[in-house]
Every structure is written in C-alpha cells, then in structure tokens.
C-alpha atoms as a PDB file:
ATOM      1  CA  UNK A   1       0.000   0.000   0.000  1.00  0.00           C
ATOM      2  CA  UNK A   2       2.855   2.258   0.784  1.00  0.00           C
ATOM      3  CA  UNK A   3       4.033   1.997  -2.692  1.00  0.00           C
ATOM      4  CA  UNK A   4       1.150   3.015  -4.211  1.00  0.00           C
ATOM      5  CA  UNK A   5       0.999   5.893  -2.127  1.00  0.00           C
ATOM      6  CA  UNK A   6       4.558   7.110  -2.896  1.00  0.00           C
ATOM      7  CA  UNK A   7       4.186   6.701  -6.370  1.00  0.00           C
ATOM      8  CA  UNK A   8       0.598   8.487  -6.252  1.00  0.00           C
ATOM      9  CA  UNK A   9       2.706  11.336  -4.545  1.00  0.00           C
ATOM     10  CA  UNK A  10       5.268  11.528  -6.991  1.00  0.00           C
ATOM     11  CA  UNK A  11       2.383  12.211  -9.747  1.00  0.00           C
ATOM     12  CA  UNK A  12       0.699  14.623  -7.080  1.00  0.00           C
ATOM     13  CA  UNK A  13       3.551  16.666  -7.146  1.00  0.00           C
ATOM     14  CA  UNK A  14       4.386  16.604 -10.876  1.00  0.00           C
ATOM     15  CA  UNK A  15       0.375  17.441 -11.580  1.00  0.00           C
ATOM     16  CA  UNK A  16       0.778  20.896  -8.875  1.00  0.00           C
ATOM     17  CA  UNK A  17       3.917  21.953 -11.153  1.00  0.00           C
ATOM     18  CA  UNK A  18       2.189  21.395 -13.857  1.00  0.00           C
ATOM     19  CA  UNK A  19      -0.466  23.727 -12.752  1.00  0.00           C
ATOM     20  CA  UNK A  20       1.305  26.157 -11.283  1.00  0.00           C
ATOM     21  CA  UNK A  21       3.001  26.588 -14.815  1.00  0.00           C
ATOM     22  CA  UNK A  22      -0.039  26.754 -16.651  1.00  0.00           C
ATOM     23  CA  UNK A  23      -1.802  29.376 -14.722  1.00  0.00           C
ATOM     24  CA  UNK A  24       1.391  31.492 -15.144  1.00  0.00           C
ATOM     25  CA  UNK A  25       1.765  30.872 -18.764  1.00  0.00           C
ATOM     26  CA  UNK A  26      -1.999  32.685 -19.020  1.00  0.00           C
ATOM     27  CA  UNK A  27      -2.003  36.365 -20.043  1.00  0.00           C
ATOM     28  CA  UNK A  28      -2.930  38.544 -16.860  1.00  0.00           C
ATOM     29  CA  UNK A  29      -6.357  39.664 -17.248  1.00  0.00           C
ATOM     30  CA  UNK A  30      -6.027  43.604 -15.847  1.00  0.00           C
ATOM     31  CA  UNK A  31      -4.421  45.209 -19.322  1.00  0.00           C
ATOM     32  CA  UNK A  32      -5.791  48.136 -18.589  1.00  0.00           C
ATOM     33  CA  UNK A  33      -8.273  50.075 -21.293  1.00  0.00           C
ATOM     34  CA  UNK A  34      -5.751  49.075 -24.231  1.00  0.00           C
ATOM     35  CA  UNK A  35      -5.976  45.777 -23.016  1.00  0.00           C
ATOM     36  CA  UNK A  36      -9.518  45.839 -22.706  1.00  0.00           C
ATOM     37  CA  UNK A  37      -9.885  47.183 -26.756  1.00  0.00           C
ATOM     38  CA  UNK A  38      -7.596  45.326 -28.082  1.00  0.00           C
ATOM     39  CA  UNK A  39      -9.010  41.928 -26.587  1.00  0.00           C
ATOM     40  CA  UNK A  40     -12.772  43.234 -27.742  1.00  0.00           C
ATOM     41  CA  UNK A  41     -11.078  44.024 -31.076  1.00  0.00           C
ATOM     42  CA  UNK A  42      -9.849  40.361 -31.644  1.00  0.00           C
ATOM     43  CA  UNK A  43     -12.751  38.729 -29.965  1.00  0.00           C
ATOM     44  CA  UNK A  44     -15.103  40.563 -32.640  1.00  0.00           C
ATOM     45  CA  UNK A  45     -12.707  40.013 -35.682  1.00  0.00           C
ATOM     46  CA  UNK A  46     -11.118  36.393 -34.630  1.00  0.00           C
ATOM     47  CA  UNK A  47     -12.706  34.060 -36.478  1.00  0.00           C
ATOM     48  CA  UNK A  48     -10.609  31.318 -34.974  1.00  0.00           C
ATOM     49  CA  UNK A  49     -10.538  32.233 -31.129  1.00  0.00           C
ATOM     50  CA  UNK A  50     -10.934  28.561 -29.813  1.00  0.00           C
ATOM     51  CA  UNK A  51      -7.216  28.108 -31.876  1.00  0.00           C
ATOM     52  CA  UNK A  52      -5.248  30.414 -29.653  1.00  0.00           C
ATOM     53  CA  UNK A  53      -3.070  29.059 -27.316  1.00  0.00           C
ATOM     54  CA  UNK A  54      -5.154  31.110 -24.641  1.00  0.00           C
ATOM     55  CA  UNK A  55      -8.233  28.474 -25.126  1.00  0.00           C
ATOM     56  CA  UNK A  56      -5.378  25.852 -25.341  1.00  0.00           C
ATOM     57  CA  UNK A  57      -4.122  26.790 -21.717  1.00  0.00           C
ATOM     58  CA  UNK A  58      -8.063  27.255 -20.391  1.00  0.00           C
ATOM     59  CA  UNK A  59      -8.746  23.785 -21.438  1.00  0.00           C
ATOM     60  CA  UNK A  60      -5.403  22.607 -19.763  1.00  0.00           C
ATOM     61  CA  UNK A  61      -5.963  24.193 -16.867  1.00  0.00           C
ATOM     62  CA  UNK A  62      -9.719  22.558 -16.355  1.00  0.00           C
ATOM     63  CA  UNK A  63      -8.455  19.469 -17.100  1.00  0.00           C
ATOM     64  CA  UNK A  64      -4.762  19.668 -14.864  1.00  0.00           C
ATOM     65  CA  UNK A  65      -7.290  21.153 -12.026  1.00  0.00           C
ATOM     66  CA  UNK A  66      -9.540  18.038 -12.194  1.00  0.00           C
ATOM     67  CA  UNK A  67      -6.654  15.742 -11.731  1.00  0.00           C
ATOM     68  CA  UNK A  68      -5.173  17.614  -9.225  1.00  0.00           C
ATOM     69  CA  UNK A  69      -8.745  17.396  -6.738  1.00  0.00           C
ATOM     70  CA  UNK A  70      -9.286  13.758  -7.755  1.00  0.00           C
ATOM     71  CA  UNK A  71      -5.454  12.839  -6.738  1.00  0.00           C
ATOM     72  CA  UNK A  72      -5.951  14.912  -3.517  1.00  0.00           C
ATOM     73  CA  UNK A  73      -9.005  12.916  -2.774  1.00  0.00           C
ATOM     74  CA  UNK A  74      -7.250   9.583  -3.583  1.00  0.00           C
ATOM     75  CA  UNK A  75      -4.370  10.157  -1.554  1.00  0.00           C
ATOM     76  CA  UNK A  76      -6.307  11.474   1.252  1.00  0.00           C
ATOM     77  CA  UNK A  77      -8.444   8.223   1.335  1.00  0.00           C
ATOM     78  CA  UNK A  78      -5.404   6.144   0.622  1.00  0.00           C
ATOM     79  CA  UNK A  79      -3.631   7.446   3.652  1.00  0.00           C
ATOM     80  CA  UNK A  80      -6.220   7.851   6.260  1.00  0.00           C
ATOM     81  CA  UNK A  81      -7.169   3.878   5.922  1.00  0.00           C
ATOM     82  CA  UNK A  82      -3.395   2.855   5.977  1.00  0.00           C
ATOM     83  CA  UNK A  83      -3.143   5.103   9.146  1.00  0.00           C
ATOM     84  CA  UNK A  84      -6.118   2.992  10.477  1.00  0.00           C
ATOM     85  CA  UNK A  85      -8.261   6.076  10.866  1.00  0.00           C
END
C-alpha cells in the first residue's frame, strides 16, 4: 500500500507543477483600457478564437485542475485507511 501511495505522490507533485506553470503561462487579465480594446477588437474580428493558445491553456488548466482534486481525494483516502483512521 505504501508503494502506491509514494508513487501516487510523486504524480501529485508533478500534476501541482504542472499547474502552477499553466496558470502562469496565461495572459494577466487587468491590461488596462488598451488591453480591454484590443481583446474586444480580436474577440469581434477572430474568427478562430478557440485556436489560440489562450483556449489551449483554459482547457489545460480545467483538465490539470480536475486531476489535481481527484489525486488529492485519492491520496487522502489512501492514507487515512493505511493510518487505520
């Protein structure tokens, strides 16, 4: 059991860098008012939006999140019945 837990660790940790480099890799959000224009400007004349590597990173970060709370869970569970809790 304890080697499924270490090696369930060992992904833990590589899924949290993973996500912590993700969310920085994401444009900030507060560009000020020429940020603001500019991202109405391509919104209204990008045809392919969902293409960007901004939707690529979104998508990444939904699905690098999910892991992340299911292998929290997992490991939580894992632990508390090999601590006999």
């Amino acid at each position: 059991m304890e080697v499924v837990i270490n090696i369930l660790t060992v992904v833990y940790v590589i899924v949290s860098l993973a996500l912590i480099v993700i969310v920085l890799m994401q444009p900030g959000k507060s560009q000020g008012l020429s940020g603001t224009i500019a991202g109405a400007a391509d919104t209204f004349f990008s045809k392919n939006k969902s293409r960007t590597i901004d939707a690529a990173l979104a998508k990444w970060t939904g699905v690098v999140a999910g892991a992340f709370i299911v292998l929290s869970l997992v490991l939580v569970i894992l632990i508390s019945k090999n601590a006999g809790l």
